[in-house]
PDB file of N, CA and C in Angstrom:
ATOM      1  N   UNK A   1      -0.124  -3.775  -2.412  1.00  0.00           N
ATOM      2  CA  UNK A   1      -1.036  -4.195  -1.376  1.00  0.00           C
ATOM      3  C   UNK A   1      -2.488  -3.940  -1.789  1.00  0.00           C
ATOM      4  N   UNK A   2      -2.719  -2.920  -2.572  1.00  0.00           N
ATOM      5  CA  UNK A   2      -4.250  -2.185  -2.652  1.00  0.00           C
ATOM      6  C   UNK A   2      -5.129  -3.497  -3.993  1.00  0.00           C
ATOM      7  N   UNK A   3      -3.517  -3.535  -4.915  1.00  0.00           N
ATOM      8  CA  UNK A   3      -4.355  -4.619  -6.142  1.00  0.00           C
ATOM      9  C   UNK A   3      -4.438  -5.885  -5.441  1.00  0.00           C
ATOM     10  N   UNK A   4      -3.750  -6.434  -4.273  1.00  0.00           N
ATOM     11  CA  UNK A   4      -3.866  -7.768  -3.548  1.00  0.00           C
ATOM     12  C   UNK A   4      -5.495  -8.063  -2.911  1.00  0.00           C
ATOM     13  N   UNK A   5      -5.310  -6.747  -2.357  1.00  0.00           N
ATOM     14  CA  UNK A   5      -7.090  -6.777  -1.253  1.00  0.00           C
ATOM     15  C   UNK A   5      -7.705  -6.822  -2.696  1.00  0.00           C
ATOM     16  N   UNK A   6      -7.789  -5.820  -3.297  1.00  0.00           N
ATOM     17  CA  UNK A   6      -8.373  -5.641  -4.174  1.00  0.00           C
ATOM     18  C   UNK A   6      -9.198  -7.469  -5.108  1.00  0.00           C
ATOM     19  N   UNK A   7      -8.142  -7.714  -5.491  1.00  0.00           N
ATOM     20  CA  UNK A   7      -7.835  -9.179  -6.012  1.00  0.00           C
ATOM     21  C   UNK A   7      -8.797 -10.323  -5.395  1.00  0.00           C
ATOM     22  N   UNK A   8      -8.650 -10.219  -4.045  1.00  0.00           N
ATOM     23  CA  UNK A   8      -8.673 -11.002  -2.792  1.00  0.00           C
ATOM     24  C   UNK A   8     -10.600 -10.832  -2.979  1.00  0.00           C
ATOM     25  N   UNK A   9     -10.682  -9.626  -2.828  1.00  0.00           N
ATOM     26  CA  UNK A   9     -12.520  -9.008  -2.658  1.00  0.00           C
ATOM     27  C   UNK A   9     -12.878  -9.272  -3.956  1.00  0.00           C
ATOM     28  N   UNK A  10     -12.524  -8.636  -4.997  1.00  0.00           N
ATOM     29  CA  UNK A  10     -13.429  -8.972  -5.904  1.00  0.00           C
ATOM     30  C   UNK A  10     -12.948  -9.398  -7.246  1.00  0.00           C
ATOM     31  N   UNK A  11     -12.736 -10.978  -6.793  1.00  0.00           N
ATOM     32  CA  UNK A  11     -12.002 -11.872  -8.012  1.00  0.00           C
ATOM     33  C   UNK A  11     -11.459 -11.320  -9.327  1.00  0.00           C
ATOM     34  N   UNK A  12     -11.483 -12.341  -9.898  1.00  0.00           N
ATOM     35  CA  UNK A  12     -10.789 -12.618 -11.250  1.00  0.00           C
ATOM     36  C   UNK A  12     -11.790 -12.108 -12.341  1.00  0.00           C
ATOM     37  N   UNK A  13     -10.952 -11.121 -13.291  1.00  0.00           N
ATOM     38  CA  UNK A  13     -11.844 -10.867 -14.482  1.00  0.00           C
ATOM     39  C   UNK A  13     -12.717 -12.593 -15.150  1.00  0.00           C
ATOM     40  N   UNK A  14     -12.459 -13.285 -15.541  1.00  0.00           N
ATOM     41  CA  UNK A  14     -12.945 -14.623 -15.789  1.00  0.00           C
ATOM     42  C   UNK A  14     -13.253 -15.784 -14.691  1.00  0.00           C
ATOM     43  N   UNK A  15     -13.163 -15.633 -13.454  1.00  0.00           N
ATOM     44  CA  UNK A  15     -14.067 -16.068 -12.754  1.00  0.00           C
ATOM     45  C   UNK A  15     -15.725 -15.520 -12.302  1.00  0.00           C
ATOM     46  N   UNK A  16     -16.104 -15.441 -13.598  1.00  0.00           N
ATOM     47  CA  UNK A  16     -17.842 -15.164 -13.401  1.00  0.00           C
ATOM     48  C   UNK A  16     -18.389 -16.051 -13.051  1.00  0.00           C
ATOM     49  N   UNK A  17     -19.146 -15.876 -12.331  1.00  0.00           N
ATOM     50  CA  UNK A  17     -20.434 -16.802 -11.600  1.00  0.00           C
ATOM     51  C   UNK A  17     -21.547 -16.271 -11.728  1.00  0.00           C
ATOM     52  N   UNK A  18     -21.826 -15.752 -12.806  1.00  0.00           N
ATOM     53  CA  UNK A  18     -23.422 -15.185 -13.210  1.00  0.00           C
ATOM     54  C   UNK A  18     -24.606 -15.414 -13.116  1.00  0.00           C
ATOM     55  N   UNK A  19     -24.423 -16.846 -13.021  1.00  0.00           N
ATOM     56  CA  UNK A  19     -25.363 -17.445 -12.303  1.00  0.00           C
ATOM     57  C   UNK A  19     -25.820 -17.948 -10.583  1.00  0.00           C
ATOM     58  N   UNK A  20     -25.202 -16.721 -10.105  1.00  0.00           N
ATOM     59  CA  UNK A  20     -25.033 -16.453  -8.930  1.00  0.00           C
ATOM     60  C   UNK A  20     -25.615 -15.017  -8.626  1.00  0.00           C
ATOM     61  N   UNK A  21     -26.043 -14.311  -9.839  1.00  0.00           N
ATOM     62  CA  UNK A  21     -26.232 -12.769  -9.783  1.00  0.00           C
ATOM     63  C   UNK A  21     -28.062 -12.815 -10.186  1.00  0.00           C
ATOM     64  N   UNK A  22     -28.514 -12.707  -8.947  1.00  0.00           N
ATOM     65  CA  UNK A  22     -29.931 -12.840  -9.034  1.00  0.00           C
ATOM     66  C   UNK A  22     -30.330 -11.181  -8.735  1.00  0.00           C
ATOM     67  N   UNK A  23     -30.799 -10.292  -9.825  1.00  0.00           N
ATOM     68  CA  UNK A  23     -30.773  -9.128  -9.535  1.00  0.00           C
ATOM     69  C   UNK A  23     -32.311  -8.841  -8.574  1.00  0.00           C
ATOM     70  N   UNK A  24     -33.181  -9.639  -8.906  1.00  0.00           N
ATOM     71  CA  UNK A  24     -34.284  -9.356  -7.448  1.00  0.00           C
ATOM     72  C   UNK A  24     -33.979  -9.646  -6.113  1.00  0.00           C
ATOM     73  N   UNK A  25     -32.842 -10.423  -6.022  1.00  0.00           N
ATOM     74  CA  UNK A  25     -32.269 -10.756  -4.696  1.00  0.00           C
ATOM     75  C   UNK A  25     -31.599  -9.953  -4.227  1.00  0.00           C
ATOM     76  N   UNK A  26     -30.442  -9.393  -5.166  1.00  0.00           N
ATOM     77  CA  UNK A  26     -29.419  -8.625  -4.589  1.00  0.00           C
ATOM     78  C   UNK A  26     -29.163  -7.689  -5.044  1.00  0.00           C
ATOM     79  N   UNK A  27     -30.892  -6.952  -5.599  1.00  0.00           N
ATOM     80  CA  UNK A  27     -30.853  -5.432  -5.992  1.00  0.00           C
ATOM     81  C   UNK A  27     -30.019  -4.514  -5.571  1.00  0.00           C
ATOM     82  N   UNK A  28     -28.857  -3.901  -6.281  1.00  0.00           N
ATOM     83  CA  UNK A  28     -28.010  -2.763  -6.450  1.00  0.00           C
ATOM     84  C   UNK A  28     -26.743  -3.300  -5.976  1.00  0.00           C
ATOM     85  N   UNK A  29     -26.578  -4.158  -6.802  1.00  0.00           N
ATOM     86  CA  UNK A  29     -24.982  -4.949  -6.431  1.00  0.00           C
ATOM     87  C   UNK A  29     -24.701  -4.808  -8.320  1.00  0.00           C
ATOM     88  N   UNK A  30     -24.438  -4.073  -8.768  1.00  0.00           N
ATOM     89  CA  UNK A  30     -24.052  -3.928  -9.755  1.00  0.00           C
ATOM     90  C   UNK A  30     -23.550  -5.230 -10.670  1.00  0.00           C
ATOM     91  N   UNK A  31     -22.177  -5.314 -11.273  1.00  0.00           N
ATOM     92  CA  UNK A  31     -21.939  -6.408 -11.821  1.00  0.00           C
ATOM     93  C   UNK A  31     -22.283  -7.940 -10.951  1.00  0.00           C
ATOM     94  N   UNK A  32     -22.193  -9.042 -11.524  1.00  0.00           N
ATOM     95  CA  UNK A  32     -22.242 -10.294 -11.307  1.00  0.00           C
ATOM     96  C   UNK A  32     -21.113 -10.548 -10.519  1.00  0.00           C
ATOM     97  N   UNK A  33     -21.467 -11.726  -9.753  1.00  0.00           N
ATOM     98  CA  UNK A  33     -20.143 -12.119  -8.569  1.00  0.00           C
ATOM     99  C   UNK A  33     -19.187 -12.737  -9.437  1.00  0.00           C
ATOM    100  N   UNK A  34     -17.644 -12.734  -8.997  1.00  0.00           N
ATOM    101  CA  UNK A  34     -16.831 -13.049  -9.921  1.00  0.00           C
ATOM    102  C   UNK A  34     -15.913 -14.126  -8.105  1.00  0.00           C
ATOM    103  N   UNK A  35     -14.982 -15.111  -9.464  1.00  0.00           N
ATOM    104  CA  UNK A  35     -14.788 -15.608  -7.950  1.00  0.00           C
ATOM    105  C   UNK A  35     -13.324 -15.761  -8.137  1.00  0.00           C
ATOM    106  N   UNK A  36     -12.288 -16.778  -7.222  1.00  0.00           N
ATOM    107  CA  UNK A  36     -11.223 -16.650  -7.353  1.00  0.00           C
ATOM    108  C   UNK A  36     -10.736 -18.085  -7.590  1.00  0.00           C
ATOM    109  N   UNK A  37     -10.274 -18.561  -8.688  1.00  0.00           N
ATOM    110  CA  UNK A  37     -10.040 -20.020  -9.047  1.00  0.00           C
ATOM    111  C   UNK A  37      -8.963 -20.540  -7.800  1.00  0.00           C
ATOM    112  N   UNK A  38      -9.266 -22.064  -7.148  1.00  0.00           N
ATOM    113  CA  UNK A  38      -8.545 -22.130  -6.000  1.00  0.00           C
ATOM    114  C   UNK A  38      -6.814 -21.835  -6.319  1.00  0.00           C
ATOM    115  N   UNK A  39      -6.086 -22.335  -7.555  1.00  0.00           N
ATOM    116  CA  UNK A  39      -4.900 -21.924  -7.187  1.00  0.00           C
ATOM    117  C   UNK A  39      -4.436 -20.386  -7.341  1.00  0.00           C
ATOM    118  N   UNK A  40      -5.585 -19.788  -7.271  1.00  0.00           N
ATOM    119  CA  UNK A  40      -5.176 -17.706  -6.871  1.00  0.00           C
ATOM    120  C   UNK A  40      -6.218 -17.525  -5.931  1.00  0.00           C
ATOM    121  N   UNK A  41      -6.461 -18.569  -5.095  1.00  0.00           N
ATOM    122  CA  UNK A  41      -6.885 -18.502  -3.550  1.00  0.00           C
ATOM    123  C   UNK A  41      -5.684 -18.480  -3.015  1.00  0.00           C
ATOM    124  N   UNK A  42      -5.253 -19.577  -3.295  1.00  0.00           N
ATOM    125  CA  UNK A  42      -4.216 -20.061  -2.766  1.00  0.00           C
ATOM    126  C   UNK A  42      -2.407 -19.142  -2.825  1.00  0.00           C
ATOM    127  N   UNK A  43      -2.444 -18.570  -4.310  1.00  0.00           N
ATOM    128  CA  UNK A  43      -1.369 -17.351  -4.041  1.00  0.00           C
ATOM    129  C   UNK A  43      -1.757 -16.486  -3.491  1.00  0.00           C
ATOM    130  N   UNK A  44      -3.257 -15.778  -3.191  1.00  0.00           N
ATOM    131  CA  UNK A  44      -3.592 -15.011  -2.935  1.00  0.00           C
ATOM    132  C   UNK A  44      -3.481 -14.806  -1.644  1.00  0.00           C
ATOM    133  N   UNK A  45      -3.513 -15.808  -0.322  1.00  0.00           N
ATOM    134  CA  UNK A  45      -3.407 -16.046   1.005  1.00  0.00           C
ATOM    135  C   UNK A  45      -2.126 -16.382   1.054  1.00  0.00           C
ATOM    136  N   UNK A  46      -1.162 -16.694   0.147  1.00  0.00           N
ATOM    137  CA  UNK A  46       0.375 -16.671   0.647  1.00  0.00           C
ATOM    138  C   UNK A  46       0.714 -15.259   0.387  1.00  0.00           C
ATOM    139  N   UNK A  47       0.394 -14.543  -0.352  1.00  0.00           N
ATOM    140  CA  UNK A  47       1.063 -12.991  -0.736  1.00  0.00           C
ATOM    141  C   UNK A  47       0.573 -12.196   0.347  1.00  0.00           C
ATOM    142  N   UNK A  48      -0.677 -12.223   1.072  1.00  0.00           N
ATOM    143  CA  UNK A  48      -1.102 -11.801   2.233  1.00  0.00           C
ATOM    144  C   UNK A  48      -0.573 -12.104   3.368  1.00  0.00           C
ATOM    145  N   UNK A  49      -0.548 -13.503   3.524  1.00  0.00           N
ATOM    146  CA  UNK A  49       0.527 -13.721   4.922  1.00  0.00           C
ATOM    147  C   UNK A  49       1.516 -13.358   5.053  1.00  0.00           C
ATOM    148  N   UNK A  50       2.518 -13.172   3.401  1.00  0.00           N
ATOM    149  CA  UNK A  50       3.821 -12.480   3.568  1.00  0.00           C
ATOM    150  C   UNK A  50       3.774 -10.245   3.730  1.00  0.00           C
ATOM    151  N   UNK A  51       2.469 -10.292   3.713  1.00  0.00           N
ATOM    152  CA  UNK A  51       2.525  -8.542   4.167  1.00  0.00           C
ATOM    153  C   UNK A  51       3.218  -8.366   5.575  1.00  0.00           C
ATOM    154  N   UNK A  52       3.820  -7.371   5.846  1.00  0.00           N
ATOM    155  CA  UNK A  52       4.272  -7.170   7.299  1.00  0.00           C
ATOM    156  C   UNK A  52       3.217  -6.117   7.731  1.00  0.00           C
ATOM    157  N   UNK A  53       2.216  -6.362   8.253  1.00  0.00           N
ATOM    158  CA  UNK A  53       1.274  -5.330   8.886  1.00  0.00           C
ATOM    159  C   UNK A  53       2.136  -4.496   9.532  1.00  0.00           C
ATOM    160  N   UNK A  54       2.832  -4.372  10.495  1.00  0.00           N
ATOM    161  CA  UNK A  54       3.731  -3.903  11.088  1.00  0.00           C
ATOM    162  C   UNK A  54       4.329  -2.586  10.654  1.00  0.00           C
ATOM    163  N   UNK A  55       4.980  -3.102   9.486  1.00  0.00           N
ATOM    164  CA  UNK A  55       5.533  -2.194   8.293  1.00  0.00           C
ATOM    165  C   UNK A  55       4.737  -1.086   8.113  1.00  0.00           C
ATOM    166  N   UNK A  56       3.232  -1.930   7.045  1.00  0.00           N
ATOM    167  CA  UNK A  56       2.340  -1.164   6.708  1.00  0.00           C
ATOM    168  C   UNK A  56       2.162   0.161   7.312  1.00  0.00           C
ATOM    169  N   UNK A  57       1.297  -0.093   8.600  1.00  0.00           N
ATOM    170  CA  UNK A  57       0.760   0.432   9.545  1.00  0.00           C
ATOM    171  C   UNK A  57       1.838   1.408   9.820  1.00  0.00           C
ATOM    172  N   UNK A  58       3.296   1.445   9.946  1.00  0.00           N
ATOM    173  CA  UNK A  58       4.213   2.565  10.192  1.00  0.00           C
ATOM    174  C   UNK A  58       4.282   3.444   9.519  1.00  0.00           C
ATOM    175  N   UNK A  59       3.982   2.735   8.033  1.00  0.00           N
ATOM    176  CA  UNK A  59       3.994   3.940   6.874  1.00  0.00           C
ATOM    177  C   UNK A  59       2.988   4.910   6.786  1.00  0.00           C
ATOM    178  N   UNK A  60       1.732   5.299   7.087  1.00  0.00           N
ATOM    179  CA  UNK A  60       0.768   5.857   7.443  1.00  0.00           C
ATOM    180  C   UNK A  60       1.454   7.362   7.884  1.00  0.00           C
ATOM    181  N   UNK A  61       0.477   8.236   7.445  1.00  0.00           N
ATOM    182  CA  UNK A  61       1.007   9.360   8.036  1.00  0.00           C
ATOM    183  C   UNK A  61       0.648   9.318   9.801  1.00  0.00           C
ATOM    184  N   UNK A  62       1.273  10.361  10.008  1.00  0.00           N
ATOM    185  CA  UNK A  62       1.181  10.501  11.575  1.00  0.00           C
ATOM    186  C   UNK A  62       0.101  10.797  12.345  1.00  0.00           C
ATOM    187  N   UNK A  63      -0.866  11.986  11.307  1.00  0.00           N
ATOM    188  CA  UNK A  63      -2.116  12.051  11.749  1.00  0.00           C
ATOM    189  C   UNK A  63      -3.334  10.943  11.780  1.00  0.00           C
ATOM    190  N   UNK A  64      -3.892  10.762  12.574  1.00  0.00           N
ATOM    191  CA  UNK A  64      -4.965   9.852  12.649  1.00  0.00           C
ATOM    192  C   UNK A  64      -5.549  10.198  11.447  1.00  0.00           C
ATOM    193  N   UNK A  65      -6.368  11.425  11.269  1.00  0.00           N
ATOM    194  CA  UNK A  65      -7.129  11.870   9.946  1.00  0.00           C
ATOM    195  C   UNK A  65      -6.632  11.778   8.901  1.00  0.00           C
ATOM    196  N   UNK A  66      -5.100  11.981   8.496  1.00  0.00           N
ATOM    197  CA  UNK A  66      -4.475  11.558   7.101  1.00  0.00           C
ATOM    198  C   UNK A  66      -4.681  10.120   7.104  1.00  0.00           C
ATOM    199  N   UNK A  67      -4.343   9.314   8.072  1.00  0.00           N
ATOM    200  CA  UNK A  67      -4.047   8.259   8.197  1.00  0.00           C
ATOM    201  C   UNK A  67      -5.304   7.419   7.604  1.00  0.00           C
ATOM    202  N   UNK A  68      -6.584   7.685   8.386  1.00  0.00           N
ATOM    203  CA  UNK A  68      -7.505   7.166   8.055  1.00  0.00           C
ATOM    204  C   UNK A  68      -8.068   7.423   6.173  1.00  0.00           C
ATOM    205  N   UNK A  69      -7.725   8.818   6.225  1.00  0.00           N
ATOM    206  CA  UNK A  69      -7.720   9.360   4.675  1.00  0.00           C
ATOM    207  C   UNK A  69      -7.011   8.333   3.712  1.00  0.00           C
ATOM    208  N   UNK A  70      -5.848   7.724   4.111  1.00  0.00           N
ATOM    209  CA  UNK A  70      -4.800   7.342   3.113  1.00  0.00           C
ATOM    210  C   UNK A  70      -5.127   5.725   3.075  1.00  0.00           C
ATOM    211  N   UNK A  71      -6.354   5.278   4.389  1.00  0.00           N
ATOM    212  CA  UNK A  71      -6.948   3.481   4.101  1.00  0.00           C
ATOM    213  C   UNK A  71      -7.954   3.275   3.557  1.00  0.00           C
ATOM    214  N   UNK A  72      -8.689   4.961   2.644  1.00  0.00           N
ATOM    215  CA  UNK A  72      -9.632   5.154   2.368  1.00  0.00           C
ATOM    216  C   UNK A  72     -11.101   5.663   2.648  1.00  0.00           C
ATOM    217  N   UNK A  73     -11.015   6.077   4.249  1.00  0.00           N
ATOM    218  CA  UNK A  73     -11.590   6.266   4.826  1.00  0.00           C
ATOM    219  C   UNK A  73     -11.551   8.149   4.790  1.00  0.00           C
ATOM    220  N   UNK A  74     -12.976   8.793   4.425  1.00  0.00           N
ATOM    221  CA  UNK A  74     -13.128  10.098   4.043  1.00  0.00           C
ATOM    222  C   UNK A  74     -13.836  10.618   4.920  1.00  0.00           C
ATOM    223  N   UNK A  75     -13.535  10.545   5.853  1.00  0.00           N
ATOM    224  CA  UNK A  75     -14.584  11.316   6.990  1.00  0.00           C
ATOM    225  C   UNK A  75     -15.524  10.418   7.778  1.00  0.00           C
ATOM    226  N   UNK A  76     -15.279   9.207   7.590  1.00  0.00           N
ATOM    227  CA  UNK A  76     -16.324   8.387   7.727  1.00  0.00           C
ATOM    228  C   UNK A  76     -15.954   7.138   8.898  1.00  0.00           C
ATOM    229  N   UNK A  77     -14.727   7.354   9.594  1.00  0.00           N
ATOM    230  CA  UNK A  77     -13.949   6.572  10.537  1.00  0.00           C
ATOM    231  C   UNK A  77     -13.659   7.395  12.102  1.00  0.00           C
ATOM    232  N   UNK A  78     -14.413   6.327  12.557  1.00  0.00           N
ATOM    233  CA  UNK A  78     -13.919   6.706  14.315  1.00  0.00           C
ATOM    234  C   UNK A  78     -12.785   6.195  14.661  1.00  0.00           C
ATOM    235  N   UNK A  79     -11.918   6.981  15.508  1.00  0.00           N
ATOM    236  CA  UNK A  79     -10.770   6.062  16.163  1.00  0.00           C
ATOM    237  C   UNK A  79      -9.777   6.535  15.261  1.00  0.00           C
ATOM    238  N   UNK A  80      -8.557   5.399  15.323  1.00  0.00           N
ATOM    239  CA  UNK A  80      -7.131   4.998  14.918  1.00  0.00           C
ATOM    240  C   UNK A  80      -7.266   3.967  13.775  1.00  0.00           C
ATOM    241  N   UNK A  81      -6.962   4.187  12.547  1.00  0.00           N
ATOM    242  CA  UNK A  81      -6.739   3.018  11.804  1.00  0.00           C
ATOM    243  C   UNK A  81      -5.500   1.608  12.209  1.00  0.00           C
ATOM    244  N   UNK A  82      -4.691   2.427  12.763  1.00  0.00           N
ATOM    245  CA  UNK A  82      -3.841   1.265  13.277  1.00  0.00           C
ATOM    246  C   UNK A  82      -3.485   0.869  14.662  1.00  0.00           C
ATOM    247  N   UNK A  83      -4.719   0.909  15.189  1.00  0.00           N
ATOM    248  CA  UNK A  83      -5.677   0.278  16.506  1.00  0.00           C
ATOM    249  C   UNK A  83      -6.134  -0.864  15.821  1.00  0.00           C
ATOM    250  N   UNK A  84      -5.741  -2.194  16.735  1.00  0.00           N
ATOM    251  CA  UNK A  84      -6.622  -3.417  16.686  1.00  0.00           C
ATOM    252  C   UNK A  84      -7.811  -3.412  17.336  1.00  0.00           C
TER     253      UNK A  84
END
């Protein structure tokens, strides 16, 4: 799931769009935007629709604070992670 989002946010090693990376514009964005060629758009939104959020969300520890700990969130989340 983590390399999917992952995948999903910040493309393909060889989908560079460098010429999209205007560093006076978008001072402190480190590397160049990379993008996702449409047919791994396209697996990419079927492998997602087949996640069972459901599932996911059960697997979580029990504590809110682990919980939020374990979606990446370090101290830095109000609430329930698996609150809509």
């Amino acid at each position: 799931m983590i390399a999917l989002l992952d995948r999903a946010v910040s493309g393909d090693p060889d989908g560079n769009v460098g010429f999209l990376d205007h560093d006076e514009v978008y001072d402190g964005f480190g590397d160049p935007p990379r993008l996702l060629d449409p047919g791994a758009v396209a697996d990419t939104a079927a492998a997602l629709g087949r996640v069972q959020l459901d599932d996911l969300l059960s697997s979580l520890p029990a504590s809110t604070a682990d919980a939020a700990i374990s979606c990446g969130f370090r101290g830095g989340f109000d609430g329930d992670v698996r609150v809509d």
